[in-house]
C-alpha atoms as a PDB file:
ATOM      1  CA  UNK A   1       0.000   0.000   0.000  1.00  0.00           C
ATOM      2  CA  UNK A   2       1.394   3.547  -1.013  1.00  0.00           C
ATOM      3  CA  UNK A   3       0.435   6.483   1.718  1.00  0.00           C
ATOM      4  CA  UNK A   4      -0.363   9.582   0.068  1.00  0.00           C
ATOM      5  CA  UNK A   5       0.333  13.181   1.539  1.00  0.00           C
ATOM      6  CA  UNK A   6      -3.434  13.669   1.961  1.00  0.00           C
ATOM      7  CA  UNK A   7      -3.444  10.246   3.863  1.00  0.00           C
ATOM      8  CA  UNK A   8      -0.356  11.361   6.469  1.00  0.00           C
ATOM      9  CA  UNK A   9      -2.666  14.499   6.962  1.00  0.00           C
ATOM     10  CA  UNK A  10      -5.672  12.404   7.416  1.00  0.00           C
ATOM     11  CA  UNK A  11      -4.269  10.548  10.079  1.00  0.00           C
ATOM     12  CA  UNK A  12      -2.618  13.750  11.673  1.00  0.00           C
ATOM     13  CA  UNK A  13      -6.093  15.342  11.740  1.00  0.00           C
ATOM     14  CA  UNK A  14      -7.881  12.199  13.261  1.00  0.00           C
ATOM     15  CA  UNK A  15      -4.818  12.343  16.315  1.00  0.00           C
ATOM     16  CA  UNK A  16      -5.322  16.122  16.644  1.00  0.00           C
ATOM     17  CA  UNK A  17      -7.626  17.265  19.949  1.00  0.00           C
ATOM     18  CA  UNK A  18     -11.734  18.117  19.547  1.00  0.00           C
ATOM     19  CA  UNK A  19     -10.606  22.449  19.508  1.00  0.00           C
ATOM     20  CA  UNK A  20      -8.262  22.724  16.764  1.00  0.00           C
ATOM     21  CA  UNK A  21      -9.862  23.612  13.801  1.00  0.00           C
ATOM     22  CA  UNK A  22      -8.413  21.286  10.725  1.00  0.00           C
ATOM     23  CA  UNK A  23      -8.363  22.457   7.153  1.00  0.00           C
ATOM     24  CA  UNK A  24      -8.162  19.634   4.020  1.00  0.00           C
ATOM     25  CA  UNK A  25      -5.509  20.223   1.485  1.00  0.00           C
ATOM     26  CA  UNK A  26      -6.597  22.836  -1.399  1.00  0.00           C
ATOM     27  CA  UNK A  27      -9.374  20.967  -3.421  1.00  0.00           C
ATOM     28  CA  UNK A  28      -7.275  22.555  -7.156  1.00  0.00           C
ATOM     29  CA  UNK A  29      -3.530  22.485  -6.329  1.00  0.00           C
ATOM     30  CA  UNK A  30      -3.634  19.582  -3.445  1.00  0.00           C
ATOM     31  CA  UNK A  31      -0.819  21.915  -1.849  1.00  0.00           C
ATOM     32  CA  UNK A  32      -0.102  24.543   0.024  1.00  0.00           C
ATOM     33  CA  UNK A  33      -0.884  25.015   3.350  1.00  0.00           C
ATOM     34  CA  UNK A  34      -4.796  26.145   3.965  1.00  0.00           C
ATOM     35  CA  UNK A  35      -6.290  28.148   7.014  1.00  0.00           C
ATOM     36  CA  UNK A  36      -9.628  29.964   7.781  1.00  0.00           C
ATOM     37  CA  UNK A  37      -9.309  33.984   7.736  1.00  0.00           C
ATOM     38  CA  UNK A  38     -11.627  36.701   8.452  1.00  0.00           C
ATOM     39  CA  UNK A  39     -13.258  37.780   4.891  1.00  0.00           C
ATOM     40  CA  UNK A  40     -14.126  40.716   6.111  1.00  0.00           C
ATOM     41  CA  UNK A  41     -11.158  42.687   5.951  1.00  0.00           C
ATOM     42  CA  UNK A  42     -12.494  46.407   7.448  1.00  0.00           C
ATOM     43  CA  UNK A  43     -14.204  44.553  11.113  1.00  0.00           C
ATOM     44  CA  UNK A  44     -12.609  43.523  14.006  1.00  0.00           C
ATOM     45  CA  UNK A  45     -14.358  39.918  14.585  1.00  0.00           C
ATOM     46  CA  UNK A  46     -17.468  40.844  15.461  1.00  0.00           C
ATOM     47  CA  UNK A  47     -20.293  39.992  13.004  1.00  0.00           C
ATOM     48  CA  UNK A  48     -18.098  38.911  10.654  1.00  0.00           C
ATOM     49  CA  UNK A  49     -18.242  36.119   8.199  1.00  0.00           C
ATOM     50  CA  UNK A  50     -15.157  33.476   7.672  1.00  0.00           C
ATOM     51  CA  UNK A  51     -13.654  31.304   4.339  1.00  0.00           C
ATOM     52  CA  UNK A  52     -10.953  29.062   3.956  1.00  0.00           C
ATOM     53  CA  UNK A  53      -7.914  29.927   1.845  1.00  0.00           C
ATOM     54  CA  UNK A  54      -5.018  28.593   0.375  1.00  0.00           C
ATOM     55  CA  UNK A  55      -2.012  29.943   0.995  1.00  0.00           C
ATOM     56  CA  UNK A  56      -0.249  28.542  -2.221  1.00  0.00           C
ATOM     57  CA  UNK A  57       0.882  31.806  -4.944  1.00  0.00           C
ATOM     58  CA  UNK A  58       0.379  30.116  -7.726  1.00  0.00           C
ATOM     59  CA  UNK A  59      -3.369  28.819  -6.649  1.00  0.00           C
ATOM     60  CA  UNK A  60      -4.631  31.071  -4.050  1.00  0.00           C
ATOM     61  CA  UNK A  61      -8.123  29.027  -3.921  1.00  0.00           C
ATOM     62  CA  UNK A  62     -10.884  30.781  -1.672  1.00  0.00           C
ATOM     63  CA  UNK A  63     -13.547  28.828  -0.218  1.00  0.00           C
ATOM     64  CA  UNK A  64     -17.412  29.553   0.273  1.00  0.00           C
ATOM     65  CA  UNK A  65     -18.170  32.633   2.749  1.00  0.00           C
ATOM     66  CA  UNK A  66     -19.878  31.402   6.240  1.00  0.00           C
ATOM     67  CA  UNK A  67     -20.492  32.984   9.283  1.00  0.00           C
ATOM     68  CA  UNK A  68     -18.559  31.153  11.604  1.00  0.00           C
ATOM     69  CA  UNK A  69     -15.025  29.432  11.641  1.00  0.00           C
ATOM     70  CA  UNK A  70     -16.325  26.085  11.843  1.00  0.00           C
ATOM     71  CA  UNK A  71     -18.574  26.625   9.513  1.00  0.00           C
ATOM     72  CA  UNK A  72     -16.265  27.555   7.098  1.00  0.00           C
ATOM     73  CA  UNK A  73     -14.119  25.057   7.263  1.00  0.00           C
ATOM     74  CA  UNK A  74     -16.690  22.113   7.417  1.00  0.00           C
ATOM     75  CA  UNK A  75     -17.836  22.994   3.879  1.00  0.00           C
ATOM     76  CA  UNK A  76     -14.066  23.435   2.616  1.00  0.00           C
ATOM     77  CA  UNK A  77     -13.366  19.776   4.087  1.00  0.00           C
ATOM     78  CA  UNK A  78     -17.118  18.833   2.672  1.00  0.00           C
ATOM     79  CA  UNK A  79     -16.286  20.147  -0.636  1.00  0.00           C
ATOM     80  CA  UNK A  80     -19.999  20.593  -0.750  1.00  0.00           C
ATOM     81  CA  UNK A  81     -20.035  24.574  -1.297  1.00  0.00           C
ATOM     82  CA  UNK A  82     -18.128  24.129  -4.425  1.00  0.00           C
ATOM     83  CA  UNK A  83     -19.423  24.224  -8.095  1.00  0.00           C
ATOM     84  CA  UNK A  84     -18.442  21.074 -10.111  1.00  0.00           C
ATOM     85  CA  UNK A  85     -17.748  21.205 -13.849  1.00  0.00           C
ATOM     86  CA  UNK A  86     -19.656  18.598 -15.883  1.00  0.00           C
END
């Protein structure tokens, strides 16, 4: 059996405790390293909403807009909040 990058960060995810929030590997370029942000750039964290970004130059893939953190980065994980091409 050959282990992949995305399953070594699988596994690191699954050993990681309940309050870190985990990001999946960008969805286009598999690399890069990807993290939640504030989208809203003028606020100070209140009433603000949250994506997912990756940090890779040549990719720089944003993720759906949520209201919350966790939010954000359970539908970048889910991949649900993302058109597919046919």
């Amino acid at each position: 059996m050959t282990v992949t990058q995305n399953d070594l960060r699988d596994f690191w995810h699954d050993s990681m405790q309940e309050d870190e929030l985990y990001t999946k590997p960008c969805p286009l370029c598999g690399g890069g390293d990807t993290y939640v942000e504030n989208a809203c750039k003028e606020c100070n964290g209140e009433g603000c909403d949250y994506n997912v970004v990756c940090d890779n130059p040549n990719c720089a893939l944003i993720g759906p807009v949520r209201s919350t953190p966790e939010d954000a980065a359970k539908i970048w994980n889910d991949r649900s909040g993302f058109n597919k091409s046919k």
